[in-house]
C-alpha atoms as a PDB file:
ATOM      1  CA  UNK A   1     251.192  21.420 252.767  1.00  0.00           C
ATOM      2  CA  UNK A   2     251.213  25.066 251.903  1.00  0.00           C
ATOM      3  CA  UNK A   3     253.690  26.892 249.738  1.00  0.00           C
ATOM      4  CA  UNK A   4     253.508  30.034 248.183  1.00  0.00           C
ATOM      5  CA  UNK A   5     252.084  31.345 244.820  1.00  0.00           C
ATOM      6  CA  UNK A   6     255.773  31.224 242.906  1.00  0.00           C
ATOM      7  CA  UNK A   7     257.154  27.528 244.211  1.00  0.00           C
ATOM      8  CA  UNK A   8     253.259  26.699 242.998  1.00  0.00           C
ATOM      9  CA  UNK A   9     253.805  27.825 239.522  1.00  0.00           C
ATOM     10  CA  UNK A  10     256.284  26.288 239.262  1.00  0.00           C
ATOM     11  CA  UNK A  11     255.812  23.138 240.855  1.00  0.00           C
ATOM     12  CA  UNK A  12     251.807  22.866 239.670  1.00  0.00           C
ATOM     13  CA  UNK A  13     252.302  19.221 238.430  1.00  0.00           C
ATOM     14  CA  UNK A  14     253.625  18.101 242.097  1.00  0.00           C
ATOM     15  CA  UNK A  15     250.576  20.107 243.878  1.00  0.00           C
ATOM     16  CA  UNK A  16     248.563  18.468 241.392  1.00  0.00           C
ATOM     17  CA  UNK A  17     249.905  14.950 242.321  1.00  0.00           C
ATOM     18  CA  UNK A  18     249.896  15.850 246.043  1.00  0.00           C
ATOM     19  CA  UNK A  19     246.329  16.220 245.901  1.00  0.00           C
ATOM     20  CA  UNK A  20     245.376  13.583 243.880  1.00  0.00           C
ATOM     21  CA  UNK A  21     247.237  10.603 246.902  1.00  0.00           C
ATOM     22  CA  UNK A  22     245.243  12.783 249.807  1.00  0.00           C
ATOM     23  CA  UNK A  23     247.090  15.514 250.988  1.00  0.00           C
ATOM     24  CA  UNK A  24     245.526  18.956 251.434  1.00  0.00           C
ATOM     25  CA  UNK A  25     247.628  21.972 249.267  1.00  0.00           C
ATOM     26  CA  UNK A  26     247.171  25.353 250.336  1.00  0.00           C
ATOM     27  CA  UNK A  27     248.765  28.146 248.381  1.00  0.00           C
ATOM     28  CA  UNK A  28     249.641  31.345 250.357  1.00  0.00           C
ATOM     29  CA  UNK A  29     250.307  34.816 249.366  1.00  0.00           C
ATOM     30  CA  UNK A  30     253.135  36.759 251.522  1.00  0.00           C
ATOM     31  CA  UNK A  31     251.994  34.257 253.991  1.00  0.00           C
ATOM     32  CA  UNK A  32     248.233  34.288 254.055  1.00  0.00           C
ATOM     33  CA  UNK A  33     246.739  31.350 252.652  1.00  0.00           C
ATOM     34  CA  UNK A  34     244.438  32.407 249.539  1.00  0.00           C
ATOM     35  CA  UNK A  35     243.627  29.341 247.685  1.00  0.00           C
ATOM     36  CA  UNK A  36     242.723  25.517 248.812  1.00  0.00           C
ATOM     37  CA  UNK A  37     243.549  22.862 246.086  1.00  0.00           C
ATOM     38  CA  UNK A  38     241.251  20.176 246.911  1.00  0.00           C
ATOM     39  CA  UNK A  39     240.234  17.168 244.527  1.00  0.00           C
ATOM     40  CA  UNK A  40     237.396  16.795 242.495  1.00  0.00           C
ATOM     41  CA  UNK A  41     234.785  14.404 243.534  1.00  0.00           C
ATOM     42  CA  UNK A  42     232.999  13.982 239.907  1.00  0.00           C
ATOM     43  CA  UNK A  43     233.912  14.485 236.522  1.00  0.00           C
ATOM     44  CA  UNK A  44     232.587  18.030 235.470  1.00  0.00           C
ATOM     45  CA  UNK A  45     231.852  16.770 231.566  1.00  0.00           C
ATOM     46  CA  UNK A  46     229.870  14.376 230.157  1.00  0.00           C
ATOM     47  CA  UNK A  47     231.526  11.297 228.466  1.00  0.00           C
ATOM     48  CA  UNK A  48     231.371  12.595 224.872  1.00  0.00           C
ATOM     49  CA  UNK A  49     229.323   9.821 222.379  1.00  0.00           C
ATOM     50  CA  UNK A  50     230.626   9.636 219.194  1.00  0.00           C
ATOM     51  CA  UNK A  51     228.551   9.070 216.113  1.00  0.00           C
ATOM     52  CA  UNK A  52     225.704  11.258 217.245  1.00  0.00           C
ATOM     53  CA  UNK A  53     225.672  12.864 213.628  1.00  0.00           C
ATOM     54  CA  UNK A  54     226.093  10.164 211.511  1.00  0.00           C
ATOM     55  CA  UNK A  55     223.075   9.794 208.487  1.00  0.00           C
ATOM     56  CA  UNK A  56     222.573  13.819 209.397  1.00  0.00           C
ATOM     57  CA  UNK A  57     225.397  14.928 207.356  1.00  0.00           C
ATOM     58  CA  UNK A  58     224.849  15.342 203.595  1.00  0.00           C
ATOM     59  CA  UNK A  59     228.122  15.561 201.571  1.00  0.00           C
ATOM     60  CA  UNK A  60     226.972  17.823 198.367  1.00  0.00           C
ATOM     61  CA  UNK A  61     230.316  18.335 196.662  1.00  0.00           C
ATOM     62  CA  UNK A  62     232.689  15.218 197.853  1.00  0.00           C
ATOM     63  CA  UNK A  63     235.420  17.402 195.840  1.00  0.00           C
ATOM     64  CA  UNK A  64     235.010  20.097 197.965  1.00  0.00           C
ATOM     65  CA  UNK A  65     238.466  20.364 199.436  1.00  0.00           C
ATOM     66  CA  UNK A  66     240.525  20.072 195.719  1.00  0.00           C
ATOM     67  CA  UNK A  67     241.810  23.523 193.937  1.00  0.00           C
ATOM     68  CA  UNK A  68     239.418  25.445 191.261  1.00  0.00           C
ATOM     69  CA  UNK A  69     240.586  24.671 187.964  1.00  0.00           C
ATOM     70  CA  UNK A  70     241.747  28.258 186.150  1.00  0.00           C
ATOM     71  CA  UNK A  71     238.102  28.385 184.463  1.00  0.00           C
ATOM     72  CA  UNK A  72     236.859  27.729 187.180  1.00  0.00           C
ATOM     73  CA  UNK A  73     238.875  30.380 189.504  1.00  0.00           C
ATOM     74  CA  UNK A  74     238.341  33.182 186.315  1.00  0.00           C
ATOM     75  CA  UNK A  75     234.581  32.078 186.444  1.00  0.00           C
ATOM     76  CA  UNK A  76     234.203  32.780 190.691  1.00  0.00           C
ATOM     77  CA  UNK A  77     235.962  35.817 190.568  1.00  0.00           C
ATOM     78  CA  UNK A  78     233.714  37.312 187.424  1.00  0.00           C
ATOM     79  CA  UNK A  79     230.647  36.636 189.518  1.00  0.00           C
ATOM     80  CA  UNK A  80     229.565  33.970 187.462  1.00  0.00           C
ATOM     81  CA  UNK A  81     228.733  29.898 188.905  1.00  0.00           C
END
């Protein structure tokens, strides 16, 4: 199949399907084929693993994420802990 660079913008998830059940895409500008869509034999990313950090993490403040009191807002912005 080829079709030119406008029908594949807007018809990208079609090409995309195309390719996927077999059939070659080529995408042509003013008819001169530029680009081969071709499927990908192997994953380019690693399955991701999660729990990798877990016991690394130290939580010093589990508050961290609630407002600053007024004293304690008044107390930051004088410079003072």
């Amino acid at each position: 199949m080829q079709v030119n660079v406008a029908d594949a913008k807007n018809k990208l998830p079609e090409l995309i399907k195309a390719v996927e059940d077999g059939e070659p895409v080529t995408i042509c500008r003013r008819g001169v084929p530029v680009v081969d869509i071709v499927r990908t034999k192997e994953p380019l990313g690693k399955k991701r693993i999660l729990g990798t950090l877990k016991g690394k993490i130290q939580v010093i403040d589990p508050d961290w994420w609630k407002p600053m009191s007024d004293t304690e807002a008044e107390d930051f912005l004088a410079g003072r802990s």
